[in-house]
Protein backbone atom coordinates (compact mmCIF):
# COMPACT_ATOMS: atom_id res chain seq x y z
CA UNK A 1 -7.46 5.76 21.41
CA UNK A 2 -9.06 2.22 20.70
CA UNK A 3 -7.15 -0.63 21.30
CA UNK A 4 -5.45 -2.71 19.09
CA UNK A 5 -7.30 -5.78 18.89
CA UNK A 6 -3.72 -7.97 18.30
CA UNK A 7 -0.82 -6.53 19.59
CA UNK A 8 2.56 -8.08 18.72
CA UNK A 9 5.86 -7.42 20.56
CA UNK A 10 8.87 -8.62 19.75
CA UNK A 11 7.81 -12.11 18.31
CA UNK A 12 10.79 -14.66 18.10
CA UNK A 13 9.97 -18.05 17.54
CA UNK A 14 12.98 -20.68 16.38
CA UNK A 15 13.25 -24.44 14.87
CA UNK A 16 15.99 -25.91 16.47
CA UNK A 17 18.92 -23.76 14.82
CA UNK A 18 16.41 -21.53 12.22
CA UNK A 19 15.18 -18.44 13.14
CA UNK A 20 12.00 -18.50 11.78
CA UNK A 21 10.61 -14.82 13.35
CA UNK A 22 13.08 -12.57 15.06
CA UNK A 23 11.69 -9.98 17.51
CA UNK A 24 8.69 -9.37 15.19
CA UNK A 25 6.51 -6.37 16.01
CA UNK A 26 3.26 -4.74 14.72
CA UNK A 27 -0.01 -4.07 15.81
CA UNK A 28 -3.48 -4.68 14.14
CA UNK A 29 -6.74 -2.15 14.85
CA UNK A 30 -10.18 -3.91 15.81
CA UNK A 31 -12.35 -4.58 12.93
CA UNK A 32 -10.26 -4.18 9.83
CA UNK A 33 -8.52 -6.43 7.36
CA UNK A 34 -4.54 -6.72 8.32
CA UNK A 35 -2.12 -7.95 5.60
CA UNK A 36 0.95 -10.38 5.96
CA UNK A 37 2.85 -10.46 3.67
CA UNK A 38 6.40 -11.73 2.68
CA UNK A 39 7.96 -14.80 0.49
CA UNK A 40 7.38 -18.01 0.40
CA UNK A 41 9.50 -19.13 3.82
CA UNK A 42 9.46 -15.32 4.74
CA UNK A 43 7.62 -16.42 8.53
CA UNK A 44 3.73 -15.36 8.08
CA UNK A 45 2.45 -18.87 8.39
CA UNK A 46 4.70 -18.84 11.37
CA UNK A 47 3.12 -16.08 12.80
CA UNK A 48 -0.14 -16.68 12.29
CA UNK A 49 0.10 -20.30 14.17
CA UNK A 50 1.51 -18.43 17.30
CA UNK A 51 -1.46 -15.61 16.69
CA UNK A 52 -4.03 -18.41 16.66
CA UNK A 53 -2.19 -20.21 19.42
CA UNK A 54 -0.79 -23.34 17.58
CA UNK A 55 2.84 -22.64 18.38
CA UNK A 56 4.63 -21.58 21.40
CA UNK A 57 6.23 -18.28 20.57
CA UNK A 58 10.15 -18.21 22.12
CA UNK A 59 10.34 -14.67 23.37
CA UNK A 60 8.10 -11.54 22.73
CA UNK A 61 4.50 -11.57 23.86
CA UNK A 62 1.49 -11.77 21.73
CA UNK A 63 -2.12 -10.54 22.87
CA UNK A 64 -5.46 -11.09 21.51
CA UNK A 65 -8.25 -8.24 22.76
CA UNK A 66 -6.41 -8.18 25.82
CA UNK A 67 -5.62 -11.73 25.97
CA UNK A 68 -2.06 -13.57 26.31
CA UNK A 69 -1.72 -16.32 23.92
CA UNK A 70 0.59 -17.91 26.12
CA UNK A 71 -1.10 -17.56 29.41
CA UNK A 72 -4.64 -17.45 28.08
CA UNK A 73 -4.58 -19.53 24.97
CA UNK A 74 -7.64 -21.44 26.32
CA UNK A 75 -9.29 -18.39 26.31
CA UNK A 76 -8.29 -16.47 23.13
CA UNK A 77 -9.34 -20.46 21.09
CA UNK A 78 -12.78 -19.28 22.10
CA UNK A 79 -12.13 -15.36 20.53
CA UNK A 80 -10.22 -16.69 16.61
CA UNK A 81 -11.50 -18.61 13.75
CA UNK A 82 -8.64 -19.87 11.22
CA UNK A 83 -8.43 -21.07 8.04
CA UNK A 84 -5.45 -22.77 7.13
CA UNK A 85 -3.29 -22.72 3.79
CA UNK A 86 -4.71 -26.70 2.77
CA UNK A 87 -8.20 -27.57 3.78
CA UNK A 88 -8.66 -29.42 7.27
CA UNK A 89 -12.00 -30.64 6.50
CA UNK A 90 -12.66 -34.50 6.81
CA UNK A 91 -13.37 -35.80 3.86
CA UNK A 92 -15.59 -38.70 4.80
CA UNK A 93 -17.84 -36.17 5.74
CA UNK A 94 -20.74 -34.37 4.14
CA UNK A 95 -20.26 -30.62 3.94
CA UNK A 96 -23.42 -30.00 6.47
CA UNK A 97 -21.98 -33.00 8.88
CA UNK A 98 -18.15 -30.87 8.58
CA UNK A 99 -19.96 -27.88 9.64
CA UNK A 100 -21.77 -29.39 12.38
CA UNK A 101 -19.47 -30.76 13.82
CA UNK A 102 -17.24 -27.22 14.48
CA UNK A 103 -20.82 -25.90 15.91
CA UNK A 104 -20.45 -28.80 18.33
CA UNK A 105 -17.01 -28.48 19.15
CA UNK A 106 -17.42 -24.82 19.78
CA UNK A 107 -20.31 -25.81 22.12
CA UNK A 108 -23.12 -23.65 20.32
CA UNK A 109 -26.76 -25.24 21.17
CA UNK A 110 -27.90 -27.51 18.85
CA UNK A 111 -30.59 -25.48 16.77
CA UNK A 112 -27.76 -22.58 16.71
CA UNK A 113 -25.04 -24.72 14.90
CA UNK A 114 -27.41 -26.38 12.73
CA UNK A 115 -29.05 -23.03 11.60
CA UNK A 116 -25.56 -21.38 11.15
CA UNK A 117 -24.34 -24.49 9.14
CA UNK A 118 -27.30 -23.90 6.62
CA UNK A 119 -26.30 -20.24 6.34
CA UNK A 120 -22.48 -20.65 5.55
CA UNK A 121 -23.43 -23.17 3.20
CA UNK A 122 -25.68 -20.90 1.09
CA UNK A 123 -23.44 -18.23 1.26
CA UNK A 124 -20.61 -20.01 -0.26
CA UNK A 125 -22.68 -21.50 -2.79
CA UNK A 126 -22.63 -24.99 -1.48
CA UNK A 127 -26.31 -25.70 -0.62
CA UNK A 128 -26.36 -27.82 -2.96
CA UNK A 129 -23.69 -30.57 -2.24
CA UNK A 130 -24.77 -29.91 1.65
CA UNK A 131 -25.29 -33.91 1.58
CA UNK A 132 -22.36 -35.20 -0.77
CA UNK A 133 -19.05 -36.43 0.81
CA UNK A 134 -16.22 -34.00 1.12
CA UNK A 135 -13.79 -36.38 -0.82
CA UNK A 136 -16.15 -35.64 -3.84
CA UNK A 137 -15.91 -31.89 -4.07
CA UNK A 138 -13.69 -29.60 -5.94
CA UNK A 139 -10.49 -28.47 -4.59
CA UNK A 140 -12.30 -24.46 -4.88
CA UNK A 141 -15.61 -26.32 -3.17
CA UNK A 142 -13.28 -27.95 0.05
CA UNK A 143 -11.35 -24.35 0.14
CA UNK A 144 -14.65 -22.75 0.48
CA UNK A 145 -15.89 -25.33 3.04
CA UNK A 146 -12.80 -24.59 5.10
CA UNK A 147 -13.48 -20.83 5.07
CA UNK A 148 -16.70 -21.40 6.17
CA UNK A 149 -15.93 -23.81 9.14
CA UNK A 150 -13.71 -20.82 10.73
CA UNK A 151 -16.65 -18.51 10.61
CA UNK A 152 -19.14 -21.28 12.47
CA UNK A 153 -18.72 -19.75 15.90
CA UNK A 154 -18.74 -16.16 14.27
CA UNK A 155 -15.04 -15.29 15.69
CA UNK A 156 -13.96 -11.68 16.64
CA UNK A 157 -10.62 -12.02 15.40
CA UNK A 158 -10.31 -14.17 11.92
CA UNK A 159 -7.00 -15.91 10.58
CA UNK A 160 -6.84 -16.63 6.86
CA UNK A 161 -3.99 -18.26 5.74
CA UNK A 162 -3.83 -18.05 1.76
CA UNK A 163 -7.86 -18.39 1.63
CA UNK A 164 -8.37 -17.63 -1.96
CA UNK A 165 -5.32 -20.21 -3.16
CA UNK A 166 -7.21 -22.41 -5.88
CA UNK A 167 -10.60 -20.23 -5.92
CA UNK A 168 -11.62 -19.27 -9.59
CA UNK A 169 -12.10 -15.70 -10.30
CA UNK A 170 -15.87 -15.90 -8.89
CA UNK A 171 -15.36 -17.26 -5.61
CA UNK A 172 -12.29 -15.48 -4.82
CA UNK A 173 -14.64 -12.26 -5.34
CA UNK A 174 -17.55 -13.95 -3.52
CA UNK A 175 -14.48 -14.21 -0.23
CA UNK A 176 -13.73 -10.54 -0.74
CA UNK A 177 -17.23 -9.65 -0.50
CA UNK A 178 -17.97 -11.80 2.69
CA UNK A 179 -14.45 -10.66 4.31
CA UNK A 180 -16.10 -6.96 3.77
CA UNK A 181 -19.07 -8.05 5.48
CA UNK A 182 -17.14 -9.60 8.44
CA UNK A 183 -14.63 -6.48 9.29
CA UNK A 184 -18.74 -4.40 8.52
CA UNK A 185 -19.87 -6.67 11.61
CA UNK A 186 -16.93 -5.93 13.82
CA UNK A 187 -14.47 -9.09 13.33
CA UNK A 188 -10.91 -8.41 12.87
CA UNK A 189 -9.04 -10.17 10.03
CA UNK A 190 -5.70 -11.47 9.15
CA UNK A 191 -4.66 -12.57 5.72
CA UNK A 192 -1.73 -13.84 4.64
CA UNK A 193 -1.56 -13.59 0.80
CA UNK A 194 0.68 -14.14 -2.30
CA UNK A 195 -2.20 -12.49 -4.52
CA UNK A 196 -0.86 -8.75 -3.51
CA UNK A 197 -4.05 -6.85 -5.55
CA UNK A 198 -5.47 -9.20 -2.81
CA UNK A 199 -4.23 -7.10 0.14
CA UNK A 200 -3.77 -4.44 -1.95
CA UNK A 201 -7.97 -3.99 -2.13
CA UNK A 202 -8.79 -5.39 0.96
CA UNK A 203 -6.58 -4.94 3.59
CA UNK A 204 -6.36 -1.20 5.63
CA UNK A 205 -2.85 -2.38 6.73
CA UNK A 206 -0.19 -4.54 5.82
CA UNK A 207 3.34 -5.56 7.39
CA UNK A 208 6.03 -7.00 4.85
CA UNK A 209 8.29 -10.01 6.59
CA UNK A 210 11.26 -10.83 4.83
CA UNK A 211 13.65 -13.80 6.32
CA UNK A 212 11.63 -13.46 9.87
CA UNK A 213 11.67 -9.67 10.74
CA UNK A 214 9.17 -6.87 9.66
CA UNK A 215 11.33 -4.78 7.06
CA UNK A 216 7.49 -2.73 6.02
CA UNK A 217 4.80 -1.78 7.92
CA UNK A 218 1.90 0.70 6.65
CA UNK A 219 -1.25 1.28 4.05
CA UNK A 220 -1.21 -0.21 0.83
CA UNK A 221 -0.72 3.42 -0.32
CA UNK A 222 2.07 4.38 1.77
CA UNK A 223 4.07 1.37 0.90
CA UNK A 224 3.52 2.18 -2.98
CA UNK A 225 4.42 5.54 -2.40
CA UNK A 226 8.06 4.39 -1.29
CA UNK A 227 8.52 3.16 -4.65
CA UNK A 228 7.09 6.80 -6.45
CA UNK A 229 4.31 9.09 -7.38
CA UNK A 230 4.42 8.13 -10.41
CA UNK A 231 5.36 4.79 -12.54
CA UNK A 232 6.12 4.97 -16.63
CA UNK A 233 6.31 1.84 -18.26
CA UNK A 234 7.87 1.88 -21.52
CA UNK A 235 7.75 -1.46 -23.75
CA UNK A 236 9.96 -2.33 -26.23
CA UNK A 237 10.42 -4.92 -29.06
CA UNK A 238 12.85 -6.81 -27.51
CA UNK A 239 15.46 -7.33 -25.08
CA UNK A 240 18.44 -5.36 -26.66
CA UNK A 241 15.88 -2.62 -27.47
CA UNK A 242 15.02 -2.71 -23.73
CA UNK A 243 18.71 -2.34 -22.79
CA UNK A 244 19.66 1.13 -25.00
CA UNK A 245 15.93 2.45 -23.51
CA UNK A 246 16.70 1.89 -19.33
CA UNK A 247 20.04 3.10 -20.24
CA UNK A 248 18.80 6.56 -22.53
CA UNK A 249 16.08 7.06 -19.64
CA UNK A 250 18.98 6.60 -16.93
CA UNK A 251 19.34 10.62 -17.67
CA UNK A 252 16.10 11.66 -16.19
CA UNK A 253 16.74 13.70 -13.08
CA UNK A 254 15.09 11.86 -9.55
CA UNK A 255 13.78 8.59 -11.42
CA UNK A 256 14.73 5.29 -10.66
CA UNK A 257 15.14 3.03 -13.69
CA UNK A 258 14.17 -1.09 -13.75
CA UNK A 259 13.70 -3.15 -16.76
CA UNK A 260 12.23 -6.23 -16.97
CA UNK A 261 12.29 -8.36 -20.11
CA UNK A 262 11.86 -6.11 -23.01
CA UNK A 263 9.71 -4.04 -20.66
CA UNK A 264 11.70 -0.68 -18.59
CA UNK A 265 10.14 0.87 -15.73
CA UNK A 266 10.70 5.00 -14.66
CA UNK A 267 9.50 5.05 -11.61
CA UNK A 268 9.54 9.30 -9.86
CA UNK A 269 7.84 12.58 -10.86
CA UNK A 270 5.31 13.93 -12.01
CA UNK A 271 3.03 11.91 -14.86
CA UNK A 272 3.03 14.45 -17.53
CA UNK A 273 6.34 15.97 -17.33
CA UNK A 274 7.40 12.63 -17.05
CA UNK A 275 6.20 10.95 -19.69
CA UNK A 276 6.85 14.10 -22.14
CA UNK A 277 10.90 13.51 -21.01
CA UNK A 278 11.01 10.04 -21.91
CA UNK A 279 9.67 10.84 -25.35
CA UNK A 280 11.93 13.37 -25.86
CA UNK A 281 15.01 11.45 -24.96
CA UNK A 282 13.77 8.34 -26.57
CA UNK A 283 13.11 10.05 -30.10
CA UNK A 284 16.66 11.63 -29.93
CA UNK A 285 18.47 8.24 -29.42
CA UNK A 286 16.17 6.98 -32.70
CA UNK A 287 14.70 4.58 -30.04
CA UNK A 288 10.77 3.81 -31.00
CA UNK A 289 8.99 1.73 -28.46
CA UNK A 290 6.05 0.01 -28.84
CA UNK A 291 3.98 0.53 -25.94
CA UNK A 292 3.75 3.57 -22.89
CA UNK A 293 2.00 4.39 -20.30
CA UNK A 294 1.77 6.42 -17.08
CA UNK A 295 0.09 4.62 -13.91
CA UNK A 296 0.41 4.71 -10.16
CA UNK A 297 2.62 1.98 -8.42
CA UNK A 298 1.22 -1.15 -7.75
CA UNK A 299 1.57 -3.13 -4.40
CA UNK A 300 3.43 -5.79 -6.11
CA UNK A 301 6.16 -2.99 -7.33
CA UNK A 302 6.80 -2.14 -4.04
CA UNK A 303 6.93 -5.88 -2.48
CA UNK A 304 9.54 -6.76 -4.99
CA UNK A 305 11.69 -3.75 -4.51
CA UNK A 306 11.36 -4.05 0.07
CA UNK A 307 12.03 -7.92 -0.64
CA UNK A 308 15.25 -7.19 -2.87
CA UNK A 309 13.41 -9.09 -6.01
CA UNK A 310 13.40 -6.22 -8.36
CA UNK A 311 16.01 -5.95 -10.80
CA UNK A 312 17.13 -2.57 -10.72
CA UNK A 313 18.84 -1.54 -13.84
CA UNK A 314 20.13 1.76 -13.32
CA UNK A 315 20.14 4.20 -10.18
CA UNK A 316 18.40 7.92 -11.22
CA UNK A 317 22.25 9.36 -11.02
CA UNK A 318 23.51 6.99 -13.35
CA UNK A 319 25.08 8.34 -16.38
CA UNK A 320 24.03 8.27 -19.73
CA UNK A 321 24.08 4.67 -21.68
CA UNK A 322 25.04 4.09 -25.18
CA UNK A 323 22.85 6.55 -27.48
């Protein structure tokens, strides 16, 4: 078997009295994209700074492609790129200078960092303010500078901390496409994320941290499985509506029941039997609802309902509510 390219064992790292990780564990396989993800507070940035070797972890050990991040953290700087949540670029800066001046402090030869520089910038679109000060760009234009400093000395293992935060639709895509192209090459990335279709399309694996410990780890698809085969969402014209509906479709057999707003969620069995039960029951209780449809779970489903942010309305063996 290969090995991992990070493993994690029992990752604690505290603030004073805060337990900000506690005994985290999970492992991440060479070239692929691996997914962090949790709420805001939940520990990933925490995580990622002791990955990358910018905080001291307090017990557990950490190793990068065979390295300890602790005992060889001059070592595994050389191995990791990282891209922070807020841009570290200076501002005073041009864009070429900023990118320059990572070649030089990763000590690449001169005609290597200056020919890499003029490749990053094309490929996030930024040949052409190359020569204007940082302080002038766009917050998406510094976000996409910052990307492209932590790819300078073409790392084997990448960090990206909430990379597409403030990206418009375009260059968010534009990252997907170049993280594709990275974990093509052979670099190993991790992403931490509150866009879930973000992980959910890019990333092979992901690990959910709630409150500092690992409570999910798996594919995208095995973590929507846990929340059902199937997902019927049934909208209604209003709350009250929305209220008789989770309660009538509280009968179906195996199905878990969540409304939200005027909207109620069946999530369990099979799509067409399914959805031809819900009519039924909803045309005997006179109920007529605006909208249905079948679908699969999404990722953010099931990162609401491992979190405890879903609001379940009724458990599948709840008895019938008012007709």
């Amino acid at each position: 078997m290969t090995a991992p390219a990070i493993s994690v064992d029992r990752l604690t790292k505290r603030f004073g009295s805060l337990t900000a990780l506690a005994e985290v564990c999970f492992e991440v396989p060479p070239a692929s994209v691996f997914g962090l993800l949790g709420p805001n507070g939940a520990g990933k940035t925490t995580a990622v700074k002791v990955l990358a070797t910018l905080l001291h972890p307090d017990g557990g050990r950490v190793v990068v492609h065979g390295l300890d991040v602790v005992a060889e953290a001059a070592a595994v700087r050389r191995l990791v790129g990282m891209a922070g949540q807020y841009a570290a670029v200076d501002a005073n800066l041009t864009g070429r200078e900023n990118l320059r001046l990572i070649g030089r402090l990763s000590q690449l030869r001169r005609p290597v960092f200056r020919r890499r520089a003029d490749e990053l910038l094309d490929r996030f679109e930024l040949a052409d303010a190359a020569t204007r000060p940082v302080r002038e760009y766009s917050g998406g234009m510094r976000r996409r500078l910052d990307v492209a400093a932590a790819l300078v000395a073409r790392p084997a293992v990448l960090f990206l901390d909430e990379p597409t935060t403030g990206l418009d639709l375009g260059s968010r895509n534009q990252l997907w496409e170049t993280i594709r192209e990275l974990v093509g090459g052979g670099t190993t990335v991790v992403l931490t994320t509150q866009y879930l279709e973000e992980a959910d399309r890019l990333a092979e694996r992901v690990a959910v941290i709630d409150r500092g410990r690992v409570i999910a780890d798996g594919s995208p698809a095995a973590l929507k499985a846990m929340v059902g085969a199937t997902v019927l969402e049934v909208v209604l014209p209003d709350v009250p509506a929305a209220e008789r509906a989770a309660g009538v479709l509280g009968r179906l057999p195996d199905v878990r029941i969540e409304r939200d707003g005027s909207a109620v969620r069946a999530a369990g069995g099979d799509g067409a039997g399914l959805l031809m039960a819900a009519v039924r029951l909803l045309d005997e209780a006179g109920i007529e609802p605006t909208a249905m449809q079948v679908r699969g779970p999404t990722l953010d489903e099931a990162f609401l309902r491992l979190t405890g942010q879903a609001e379940p309305v009724l458990a599948a063996a709840a008895g019938p509510g008012p007709a």
